[in-house]
N, C-alpha and C. Protein backbone atom coordinates (compact mmCIF):
# COMPACT_ATOMS: atom_id res chain seq x y z
N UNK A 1 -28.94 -13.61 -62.74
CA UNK A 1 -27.86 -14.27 -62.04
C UNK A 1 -26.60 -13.39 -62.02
N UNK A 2 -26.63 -12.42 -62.79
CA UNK A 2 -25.19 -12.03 -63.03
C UNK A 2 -25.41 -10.99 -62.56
N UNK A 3 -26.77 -10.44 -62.37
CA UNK A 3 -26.85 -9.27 -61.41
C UNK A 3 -26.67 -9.17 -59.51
N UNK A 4 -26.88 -10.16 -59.38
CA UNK A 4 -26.91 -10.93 -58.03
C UNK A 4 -25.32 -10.71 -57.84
N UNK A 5 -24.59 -11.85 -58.55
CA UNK A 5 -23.18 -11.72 -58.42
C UNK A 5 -22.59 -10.68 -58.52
N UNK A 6 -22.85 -9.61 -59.16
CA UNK A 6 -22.35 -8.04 -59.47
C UNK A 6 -22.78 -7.61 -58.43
N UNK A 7 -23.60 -7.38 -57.60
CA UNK A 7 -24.11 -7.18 -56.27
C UNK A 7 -23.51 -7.38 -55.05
N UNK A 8 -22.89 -8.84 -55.01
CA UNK A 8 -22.67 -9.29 -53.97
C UNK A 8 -20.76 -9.36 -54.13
N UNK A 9 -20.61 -9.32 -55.32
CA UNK A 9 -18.87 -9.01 -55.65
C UNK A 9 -18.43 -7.22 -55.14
N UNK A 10 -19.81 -6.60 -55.09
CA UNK A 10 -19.35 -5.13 -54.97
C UNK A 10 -19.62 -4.48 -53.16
N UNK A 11 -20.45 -5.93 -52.66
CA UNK A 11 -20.60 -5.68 -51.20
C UNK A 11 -19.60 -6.34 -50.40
N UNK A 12 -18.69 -7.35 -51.14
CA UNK A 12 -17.41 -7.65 -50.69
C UNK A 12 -16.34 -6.91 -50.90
N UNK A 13 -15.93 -6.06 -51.97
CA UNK A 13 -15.23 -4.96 -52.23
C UNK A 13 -15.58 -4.00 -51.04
N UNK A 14 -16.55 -3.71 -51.03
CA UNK A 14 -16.94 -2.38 -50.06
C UNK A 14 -16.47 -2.78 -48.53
N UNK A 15 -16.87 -4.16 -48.34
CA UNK A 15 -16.30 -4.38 -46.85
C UNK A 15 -14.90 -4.61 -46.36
N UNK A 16 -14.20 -4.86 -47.49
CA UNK A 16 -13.02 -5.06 -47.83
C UNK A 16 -12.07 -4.01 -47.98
N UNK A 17 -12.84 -2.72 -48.31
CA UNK A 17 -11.96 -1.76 -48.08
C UNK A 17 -12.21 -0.69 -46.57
N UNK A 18 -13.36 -1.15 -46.24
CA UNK A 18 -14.00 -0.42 -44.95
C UNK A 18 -12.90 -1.37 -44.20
N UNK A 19 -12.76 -2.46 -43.95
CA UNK A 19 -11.98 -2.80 -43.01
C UNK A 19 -10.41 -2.29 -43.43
N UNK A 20 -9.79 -2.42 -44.49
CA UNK A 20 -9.11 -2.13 -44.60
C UNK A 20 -8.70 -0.79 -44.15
N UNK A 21 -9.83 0.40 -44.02
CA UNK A 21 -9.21 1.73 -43.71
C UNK A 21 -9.03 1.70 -42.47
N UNK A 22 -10.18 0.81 -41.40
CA UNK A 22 -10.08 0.69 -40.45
C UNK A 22 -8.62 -0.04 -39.18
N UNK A 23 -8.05 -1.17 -40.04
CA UNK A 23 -6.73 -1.52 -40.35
C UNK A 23 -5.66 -0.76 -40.43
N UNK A 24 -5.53 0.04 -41.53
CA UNK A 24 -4.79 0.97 -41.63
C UNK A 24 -4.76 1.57 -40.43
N UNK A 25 -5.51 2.63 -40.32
CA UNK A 25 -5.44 3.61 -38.99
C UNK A 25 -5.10 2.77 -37.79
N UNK A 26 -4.94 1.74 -37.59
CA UNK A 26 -4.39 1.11 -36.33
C UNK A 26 -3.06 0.85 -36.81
N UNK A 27 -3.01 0.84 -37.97
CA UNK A 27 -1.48 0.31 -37.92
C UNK A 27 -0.15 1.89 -37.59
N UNK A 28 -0.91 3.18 -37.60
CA UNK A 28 -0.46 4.24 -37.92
C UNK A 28 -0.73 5.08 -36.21
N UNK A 29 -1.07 3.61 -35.31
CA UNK A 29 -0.72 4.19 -33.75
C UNK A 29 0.09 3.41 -32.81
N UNK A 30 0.06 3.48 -31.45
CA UNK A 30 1.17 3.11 -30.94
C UNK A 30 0.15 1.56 -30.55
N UNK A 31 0.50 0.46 -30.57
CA UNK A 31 0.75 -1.14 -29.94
C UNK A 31 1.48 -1.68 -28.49
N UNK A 32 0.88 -1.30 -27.44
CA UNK A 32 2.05 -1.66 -26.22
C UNK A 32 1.68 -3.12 -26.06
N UNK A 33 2.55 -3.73 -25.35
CA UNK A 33 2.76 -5.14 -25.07
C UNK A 33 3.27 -5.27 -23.75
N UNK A 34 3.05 -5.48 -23.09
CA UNK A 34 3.37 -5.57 -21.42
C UNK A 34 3.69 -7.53 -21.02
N UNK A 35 5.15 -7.34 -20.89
CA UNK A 35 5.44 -8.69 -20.45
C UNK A 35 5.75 -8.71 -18.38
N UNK A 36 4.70 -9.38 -17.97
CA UNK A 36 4.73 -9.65 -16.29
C UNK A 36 5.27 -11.03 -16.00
N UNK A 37 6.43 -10.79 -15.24
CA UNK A 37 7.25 -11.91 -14.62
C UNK A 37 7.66 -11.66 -13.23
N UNK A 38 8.06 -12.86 -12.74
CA UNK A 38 8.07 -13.17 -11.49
C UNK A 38 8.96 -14.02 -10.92
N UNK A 39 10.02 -13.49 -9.73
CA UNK A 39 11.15 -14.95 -9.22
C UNK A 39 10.69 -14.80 -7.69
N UNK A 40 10.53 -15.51 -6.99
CA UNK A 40 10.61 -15.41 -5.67
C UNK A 40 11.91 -16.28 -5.00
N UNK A 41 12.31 -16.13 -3.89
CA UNK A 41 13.42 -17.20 -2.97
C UNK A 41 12.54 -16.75 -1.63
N UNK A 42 13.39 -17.89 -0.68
CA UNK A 42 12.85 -17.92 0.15
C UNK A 42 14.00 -17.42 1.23
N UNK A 43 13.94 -16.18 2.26
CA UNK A 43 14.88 -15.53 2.57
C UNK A 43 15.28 -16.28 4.47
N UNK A 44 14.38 -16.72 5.05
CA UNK A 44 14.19 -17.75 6.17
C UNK A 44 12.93 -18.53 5.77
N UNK A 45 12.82 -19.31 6.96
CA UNK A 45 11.81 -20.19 6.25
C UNK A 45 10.42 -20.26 6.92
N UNK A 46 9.90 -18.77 7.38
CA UNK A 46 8.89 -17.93 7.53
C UNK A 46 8.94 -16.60 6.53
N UNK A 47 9.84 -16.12 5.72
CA UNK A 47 9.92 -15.34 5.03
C UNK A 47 10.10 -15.54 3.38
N UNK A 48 9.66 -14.98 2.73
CA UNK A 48 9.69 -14.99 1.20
C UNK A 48 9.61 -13.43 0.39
N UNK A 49 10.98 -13.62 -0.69
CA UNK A 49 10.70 -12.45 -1.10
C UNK A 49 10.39 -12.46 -2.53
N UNK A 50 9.66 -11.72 -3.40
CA UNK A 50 8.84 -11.95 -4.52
C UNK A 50 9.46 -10.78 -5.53
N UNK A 51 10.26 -11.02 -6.45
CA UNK A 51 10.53 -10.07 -7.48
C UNK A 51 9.63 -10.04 -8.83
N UNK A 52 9.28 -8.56 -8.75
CA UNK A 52 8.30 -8.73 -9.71
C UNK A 52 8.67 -7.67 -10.93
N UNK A 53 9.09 -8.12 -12.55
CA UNK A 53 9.56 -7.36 -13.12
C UNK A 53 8.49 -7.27 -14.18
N UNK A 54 7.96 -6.11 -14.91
CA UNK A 54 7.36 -6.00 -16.00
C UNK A 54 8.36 -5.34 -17.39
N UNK A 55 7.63 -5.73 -18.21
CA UNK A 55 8.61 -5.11 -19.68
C UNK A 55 7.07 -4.66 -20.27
N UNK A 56 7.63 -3.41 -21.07
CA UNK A 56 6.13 -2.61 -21.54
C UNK A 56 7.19 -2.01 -23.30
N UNK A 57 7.09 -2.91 -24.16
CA UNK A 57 6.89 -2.49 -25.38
C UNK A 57 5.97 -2.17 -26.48
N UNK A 58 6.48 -1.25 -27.13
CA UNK A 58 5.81 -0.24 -28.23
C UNK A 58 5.99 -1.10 -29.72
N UNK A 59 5.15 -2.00 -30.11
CA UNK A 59 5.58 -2.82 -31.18
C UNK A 59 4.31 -1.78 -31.89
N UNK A 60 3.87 -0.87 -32.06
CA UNK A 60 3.15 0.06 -33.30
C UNK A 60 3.87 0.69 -34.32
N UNK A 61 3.65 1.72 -34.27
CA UNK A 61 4.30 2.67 -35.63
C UNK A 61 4.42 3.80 -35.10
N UNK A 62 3.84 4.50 -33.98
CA UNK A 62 3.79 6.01 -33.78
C UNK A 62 4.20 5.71 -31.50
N UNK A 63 4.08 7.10 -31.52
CA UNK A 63 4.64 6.99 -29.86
C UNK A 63 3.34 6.94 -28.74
N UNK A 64 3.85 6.38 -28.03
CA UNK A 64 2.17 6.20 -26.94
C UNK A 64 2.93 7.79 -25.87
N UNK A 65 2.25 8.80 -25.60
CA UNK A 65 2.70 9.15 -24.68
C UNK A 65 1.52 9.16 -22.88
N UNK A 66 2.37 9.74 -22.07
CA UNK A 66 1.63 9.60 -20.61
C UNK A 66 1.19 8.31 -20.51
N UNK A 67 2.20 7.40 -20.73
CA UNK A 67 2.27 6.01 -20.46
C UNK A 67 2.47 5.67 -18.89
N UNK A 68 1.23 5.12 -18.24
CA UNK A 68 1.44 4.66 -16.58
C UNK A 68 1.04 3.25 -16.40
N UNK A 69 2.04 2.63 -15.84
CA UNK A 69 1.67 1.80 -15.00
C UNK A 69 1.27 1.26 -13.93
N UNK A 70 0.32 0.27 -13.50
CA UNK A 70 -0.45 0.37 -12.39
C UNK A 70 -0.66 -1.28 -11.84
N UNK A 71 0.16 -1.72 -10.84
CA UNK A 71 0.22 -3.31 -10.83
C UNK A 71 -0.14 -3.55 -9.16
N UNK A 72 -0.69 -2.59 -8.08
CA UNK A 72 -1.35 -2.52 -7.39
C UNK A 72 -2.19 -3.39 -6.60
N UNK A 73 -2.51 -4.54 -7.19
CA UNK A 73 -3.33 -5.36 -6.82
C UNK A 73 -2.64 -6.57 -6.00
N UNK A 74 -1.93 -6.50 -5.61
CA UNK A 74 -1.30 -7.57 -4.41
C UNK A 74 -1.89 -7.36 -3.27
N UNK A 75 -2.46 -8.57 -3.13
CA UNK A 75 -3.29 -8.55 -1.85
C UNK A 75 -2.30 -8.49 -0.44
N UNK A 76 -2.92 -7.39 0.37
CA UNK A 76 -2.48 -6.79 1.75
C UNK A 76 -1.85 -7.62 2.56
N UNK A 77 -3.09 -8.69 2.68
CA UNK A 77 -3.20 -9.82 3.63
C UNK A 77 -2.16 -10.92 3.66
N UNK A 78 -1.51 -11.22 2.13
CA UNK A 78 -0.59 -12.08 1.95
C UNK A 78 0.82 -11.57 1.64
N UNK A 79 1.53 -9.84 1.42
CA UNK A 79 2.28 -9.20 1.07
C UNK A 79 2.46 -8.39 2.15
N UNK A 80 3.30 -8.35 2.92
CA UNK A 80 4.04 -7.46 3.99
C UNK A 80 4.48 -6.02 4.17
N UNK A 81 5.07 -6.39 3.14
CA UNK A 81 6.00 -4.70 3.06
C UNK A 81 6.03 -5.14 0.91
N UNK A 82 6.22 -3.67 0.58
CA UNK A 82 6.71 -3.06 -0.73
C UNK A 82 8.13 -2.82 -0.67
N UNK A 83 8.80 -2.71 -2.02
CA UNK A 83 9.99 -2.87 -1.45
C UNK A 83 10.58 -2.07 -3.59
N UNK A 84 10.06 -0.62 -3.55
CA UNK A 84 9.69 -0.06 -4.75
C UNK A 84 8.80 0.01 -4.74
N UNK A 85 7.98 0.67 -6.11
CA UNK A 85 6.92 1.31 -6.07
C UNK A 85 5.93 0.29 -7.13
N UNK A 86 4.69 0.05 -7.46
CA UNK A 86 3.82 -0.91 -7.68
C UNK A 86 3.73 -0.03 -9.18
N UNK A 87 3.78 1.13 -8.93
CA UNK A 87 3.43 2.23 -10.28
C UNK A 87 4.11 2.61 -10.84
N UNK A 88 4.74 2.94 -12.16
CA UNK A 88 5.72 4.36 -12.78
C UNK A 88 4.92 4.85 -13.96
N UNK A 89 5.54 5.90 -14.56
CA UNK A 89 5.03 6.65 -15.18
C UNK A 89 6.11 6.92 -16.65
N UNK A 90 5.73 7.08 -17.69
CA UNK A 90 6.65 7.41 -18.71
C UNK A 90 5.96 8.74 -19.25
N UNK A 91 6.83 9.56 -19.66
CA UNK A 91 6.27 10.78 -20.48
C UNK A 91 6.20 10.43 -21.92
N UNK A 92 6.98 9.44 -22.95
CA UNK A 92 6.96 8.87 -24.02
C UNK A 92 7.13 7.84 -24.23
N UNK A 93 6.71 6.60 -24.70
CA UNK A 93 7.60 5.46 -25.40
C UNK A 93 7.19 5.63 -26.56
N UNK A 94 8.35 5.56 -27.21
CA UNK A 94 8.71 6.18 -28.65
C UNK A 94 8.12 4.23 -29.78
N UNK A 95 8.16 4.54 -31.03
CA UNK A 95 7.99 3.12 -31.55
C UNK A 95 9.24 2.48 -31.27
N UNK A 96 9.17 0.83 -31.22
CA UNK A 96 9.92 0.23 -30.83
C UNK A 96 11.02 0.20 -29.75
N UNK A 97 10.51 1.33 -28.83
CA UNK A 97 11.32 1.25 -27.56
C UNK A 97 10.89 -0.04 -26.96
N UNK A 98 11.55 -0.14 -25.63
CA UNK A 98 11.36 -0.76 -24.37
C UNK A 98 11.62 -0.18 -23.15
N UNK A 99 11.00 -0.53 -22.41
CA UNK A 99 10.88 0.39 -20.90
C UNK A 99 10.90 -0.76 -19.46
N UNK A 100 11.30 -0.84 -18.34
CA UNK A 100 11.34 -1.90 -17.57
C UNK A 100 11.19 -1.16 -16.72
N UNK A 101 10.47 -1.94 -15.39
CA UNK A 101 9.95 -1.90 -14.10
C UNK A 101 9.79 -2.58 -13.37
N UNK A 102 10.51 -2.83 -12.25
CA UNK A 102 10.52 -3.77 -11.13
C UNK A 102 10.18 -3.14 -9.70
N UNK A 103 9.88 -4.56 -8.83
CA UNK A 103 9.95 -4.25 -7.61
C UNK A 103 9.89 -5.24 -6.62
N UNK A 104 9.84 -5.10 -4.90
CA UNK A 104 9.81 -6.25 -4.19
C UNK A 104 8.72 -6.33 -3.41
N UNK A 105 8.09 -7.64 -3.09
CA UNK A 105 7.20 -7.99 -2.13
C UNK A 105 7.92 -8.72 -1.35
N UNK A 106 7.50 -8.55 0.13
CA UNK A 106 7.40 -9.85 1.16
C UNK A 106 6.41 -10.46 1.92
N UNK A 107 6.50 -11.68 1.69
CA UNK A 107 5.32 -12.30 2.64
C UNK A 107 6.02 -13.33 3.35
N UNK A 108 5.22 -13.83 4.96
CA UNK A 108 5.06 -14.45 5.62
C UNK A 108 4.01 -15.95 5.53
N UNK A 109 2.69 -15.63 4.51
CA UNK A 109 1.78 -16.41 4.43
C UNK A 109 1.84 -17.26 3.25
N UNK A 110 1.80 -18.86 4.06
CA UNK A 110 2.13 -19.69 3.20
C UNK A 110 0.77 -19.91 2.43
N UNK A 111 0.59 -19.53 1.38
CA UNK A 111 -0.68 -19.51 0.38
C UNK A 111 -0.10 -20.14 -1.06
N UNK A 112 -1.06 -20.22 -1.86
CA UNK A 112 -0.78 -20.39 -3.57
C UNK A 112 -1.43 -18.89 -4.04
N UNK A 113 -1.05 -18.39 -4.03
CA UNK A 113 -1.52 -16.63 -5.06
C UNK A 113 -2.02 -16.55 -6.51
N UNK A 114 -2.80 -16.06 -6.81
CA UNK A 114 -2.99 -15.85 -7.98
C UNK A 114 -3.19 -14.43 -7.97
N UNK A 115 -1.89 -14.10 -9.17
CA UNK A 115 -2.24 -12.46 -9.41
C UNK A 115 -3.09 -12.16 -10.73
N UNK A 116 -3.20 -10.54 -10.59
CA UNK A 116 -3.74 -10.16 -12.16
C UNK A 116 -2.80 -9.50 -12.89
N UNK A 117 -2.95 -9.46 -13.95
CA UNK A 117 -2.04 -8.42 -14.89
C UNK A 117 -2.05 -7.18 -14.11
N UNK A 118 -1.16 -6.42 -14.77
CA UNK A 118 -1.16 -5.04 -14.35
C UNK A 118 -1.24 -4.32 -15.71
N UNK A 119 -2.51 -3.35 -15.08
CA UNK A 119 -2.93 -2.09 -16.44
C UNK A 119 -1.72 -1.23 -16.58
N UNK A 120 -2.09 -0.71 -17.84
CA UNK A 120 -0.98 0.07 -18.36
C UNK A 120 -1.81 1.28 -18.90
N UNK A 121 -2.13 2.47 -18.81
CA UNK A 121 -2.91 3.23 -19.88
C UNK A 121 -1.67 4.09 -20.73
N UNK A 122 -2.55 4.56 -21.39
CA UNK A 122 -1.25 5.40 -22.32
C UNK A 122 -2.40 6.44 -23.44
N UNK A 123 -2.07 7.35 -23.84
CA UNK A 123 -2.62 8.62 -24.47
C UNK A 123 -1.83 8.32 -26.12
N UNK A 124 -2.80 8.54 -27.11
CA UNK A 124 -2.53 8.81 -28.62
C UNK A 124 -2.83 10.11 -28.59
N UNK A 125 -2.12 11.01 -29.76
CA UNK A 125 -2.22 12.40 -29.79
C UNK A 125 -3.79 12.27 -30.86
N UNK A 126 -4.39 11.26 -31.14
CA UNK A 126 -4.84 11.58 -32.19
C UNK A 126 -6.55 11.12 -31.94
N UNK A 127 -6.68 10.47 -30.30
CA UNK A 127 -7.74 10.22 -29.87
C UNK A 127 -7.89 10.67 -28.59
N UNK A 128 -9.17 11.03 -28.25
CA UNK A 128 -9.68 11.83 -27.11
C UNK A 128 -10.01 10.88 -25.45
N UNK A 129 -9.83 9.66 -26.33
CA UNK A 129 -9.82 9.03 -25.08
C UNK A 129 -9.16 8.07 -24.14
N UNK A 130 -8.49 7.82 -23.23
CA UNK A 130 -6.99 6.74 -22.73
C UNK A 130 -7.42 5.70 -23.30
N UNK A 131 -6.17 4.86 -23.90
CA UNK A 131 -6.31 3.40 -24.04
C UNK A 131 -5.74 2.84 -22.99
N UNK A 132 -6.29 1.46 -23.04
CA UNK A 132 -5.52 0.93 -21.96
C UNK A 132 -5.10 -0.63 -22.18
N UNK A 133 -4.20 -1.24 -21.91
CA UNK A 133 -3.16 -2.81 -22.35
C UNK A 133 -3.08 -3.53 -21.10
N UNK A 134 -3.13 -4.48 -21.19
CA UNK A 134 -2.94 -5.05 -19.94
C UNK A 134 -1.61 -6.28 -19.90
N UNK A 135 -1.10 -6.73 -19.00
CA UNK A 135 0.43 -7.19 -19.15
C UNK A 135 -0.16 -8.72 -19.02
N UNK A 136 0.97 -9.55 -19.52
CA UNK A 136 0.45 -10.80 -19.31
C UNK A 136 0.16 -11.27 -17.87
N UNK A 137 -0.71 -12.36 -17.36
CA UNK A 137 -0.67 -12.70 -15.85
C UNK A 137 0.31 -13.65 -15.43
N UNK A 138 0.53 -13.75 -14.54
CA UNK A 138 1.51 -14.60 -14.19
C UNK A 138 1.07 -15.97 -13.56
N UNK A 139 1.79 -17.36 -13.59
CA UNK A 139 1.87 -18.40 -12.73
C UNK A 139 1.05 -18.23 -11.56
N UNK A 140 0.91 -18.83 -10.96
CA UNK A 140 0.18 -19.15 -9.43
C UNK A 140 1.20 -19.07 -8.78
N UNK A 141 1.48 -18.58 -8.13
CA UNK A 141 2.81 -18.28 -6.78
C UNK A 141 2.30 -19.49 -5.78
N UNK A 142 3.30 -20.24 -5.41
CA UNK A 142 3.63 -21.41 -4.23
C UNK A 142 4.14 -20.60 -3.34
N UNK A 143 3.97 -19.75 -2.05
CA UNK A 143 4.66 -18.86 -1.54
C UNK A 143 5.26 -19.71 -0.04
N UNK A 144 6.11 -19.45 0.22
CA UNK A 144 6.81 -20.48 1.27
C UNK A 144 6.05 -22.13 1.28
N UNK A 145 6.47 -22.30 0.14
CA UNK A 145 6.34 -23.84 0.25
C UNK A 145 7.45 -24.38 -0.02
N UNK A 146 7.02 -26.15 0.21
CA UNK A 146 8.95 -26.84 -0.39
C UNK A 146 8.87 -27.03 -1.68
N UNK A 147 9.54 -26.37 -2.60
CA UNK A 147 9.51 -26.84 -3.83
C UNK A 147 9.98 -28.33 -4.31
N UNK A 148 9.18 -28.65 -5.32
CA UNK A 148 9.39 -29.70 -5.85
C UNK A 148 10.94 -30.59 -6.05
N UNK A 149 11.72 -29.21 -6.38
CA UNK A 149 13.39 -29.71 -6.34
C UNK A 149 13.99 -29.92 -4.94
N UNK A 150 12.89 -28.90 -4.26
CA UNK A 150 13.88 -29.60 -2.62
C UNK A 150 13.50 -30.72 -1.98
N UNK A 151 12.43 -31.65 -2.55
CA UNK A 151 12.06 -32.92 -2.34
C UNK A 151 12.69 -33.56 -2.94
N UNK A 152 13.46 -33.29 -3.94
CA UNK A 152 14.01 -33.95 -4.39
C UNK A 152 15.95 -34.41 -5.20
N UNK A 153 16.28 -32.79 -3.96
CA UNK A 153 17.36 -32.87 -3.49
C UNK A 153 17.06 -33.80 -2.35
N UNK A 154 16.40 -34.02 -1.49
CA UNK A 154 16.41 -34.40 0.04
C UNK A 154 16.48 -36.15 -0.67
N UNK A 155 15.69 -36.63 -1.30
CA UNK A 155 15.87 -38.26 -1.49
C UNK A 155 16.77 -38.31 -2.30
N UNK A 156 17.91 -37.75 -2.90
CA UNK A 156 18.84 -38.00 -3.28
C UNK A 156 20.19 -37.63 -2.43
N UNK A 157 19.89 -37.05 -0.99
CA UNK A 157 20.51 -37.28 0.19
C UNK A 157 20.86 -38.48 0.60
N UNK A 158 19.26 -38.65 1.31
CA UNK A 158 18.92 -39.45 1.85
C UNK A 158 19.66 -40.88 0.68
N UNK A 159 19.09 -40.97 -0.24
CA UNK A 159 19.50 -42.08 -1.06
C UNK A 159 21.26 -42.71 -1.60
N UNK A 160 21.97 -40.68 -1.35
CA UNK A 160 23.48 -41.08 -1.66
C UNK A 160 24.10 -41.77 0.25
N UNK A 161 23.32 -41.56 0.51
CA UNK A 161 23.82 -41.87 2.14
C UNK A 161 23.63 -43.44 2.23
N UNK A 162 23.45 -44.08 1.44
CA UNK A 162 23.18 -45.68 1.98
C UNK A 162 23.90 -45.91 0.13
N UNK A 163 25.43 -46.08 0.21
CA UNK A 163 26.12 -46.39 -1.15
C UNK A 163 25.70 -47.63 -1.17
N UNK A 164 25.86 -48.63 -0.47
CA UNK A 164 25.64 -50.06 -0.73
C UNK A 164 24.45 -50.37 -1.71
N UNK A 165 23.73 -49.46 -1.76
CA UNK A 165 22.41 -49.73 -2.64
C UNK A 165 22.49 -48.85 -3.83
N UNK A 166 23.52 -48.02 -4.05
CA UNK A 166 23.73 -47.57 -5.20
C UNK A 166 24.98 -47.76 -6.20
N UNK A 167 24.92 -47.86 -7.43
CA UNK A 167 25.97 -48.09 -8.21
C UNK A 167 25.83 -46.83 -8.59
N UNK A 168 26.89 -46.58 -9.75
CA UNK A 168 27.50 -45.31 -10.18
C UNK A 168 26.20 -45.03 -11.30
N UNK A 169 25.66 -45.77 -12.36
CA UNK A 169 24.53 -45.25 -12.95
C UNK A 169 23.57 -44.37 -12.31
N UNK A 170 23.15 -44.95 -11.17
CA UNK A 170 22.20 -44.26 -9.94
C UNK A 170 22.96 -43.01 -9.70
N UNK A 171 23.90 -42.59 -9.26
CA UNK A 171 24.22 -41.30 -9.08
C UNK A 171 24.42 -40.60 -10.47
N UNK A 172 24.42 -41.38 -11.35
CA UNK A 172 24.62 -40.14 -12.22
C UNK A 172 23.52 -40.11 -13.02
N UNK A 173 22.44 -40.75 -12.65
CA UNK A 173 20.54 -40.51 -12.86
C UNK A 173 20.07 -39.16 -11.69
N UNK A 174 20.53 -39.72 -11.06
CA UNK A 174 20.18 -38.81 -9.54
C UNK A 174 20.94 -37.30 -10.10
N UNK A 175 21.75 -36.90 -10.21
CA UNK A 175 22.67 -35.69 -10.68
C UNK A 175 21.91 -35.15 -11.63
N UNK A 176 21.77 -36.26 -13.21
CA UNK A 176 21.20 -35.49 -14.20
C UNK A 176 19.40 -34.82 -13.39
N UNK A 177 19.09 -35.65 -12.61
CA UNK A 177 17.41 -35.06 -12.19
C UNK A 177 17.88 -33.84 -11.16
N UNK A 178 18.78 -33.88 -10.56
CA UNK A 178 18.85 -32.61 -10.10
C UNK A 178 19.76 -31.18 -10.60
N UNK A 179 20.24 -31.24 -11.94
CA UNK A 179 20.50 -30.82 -12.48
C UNK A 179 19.37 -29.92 -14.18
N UNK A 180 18.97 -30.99 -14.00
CA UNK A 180 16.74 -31.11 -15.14
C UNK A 180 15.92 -30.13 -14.38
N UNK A 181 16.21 -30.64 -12.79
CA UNK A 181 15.44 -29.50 -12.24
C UNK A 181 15.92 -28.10 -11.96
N UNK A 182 17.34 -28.20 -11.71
CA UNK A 182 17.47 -26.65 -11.73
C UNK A 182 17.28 -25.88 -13.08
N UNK A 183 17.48 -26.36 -13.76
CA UNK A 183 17.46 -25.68 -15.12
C UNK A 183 15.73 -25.01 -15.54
N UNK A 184 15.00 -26.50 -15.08
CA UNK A 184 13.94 -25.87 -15.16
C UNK A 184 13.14 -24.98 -14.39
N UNK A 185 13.75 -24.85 -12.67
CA UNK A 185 13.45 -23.55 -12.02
C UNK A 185 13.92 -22.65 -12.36
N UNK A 186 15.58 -22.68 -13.26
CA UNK A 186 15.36 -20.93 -13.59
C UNK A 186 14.68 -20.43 -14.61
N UNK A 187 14.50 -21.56 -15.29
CA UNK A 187 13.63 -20.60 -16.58
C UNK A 187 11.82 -20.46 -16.72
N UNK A 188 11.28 -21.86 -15.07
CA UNK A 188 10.00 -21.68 -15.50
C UNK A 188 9.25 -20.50 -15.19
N UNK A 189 9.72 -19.03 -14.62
CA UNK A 189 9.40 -17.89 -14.94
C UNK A 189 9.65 -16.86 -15.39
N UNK A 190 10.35 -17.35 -16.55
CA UNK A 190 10.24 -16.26 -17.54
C UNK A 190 8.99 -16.20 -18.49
């Protein structure tokens, strides 16, 4: 019995430090993190323009260099014109930098979109082959549609326009909801 346990106490040690070396050496390279966000407005009301910003941090220990980005995949059919470039390129991000990249789309086509992340590769001096990170994905794009707050600016038009049926609580229910909602369009894409 005690040989068993001496056995099996020394094949948990062993795996325990195999992972551990394996651990280690990741902790002693570069970590990118790619944050993908998105604001669109609507510029007429056949037109929409789509800002698309990425953030690409180095949360490792060592520097990623020939760091590129590659976010490319906006479909043709629903995106008009570019408005900047979809790609850049870094020669270093050092540990704990940050690096930013934006750009513009326009579309005409009233769709719901779903994008993909955008790849990122990047080179370690200490391996022979590219890694590659991918950025978070984003929301489903509503692209020229009425948003939810402009339905609901419009019945609180419509609703301040007939006072006889409203007292002062009602407008200042009506205010706080359109006030709930702006707050929550600017921040629900970050």
């Amino acid at each position: 019995m005690a040989k068993y346990f001496h056995s099996t106490l020394i094949a948990i040690v062993s795996v325990i430090f195999v992972c551990s070396s394996v651990f280690a050496d990741a902790g002693n390279s570069p970590f990118l993190v790619a944050h993908k966000r998105v604001s669109h407005r609507k510029l007429k009301s056949d037109l929409e323009r789509v800002s698309v910003y990425i953030d690409i941090y180095n949360a490792g220990s060592e520097t990623a260099y020939d760091v590129t980005l590659d976010d490319d995949n906006w479909a043709q059919e629903v995106f008009d014109s570019i408005i900047g470039n979809t790609s850049n390129t870094w020669k270093s991000l050092p540990s704990g930098s940050l690096v930013s990249h934006s750009f513009e789309l326009e579309s005409k086509v009233k769709t719901v979109y779903y994008g993909a992340p955008a790849l990122i590769t990047y080179r370690i001096p200490t391996k022979s082959n590219i890694q590659e990170a991918y950025s978070t994905p984003v929301l489903p794009l509503r692209i020229l549609s009425d948003s939810f707050s402009e339905k609901k600016v419009e019945i609180a038009k419509v609703t301040t326009s007939f006072p006889h049926y409203i007292n002062k609580s009602h407008l200042h229910y009506i205010s706080y909801i359109i006030a709930l909602d702006k707050f929550v369009l600017k921040y629900s894409h970050i």
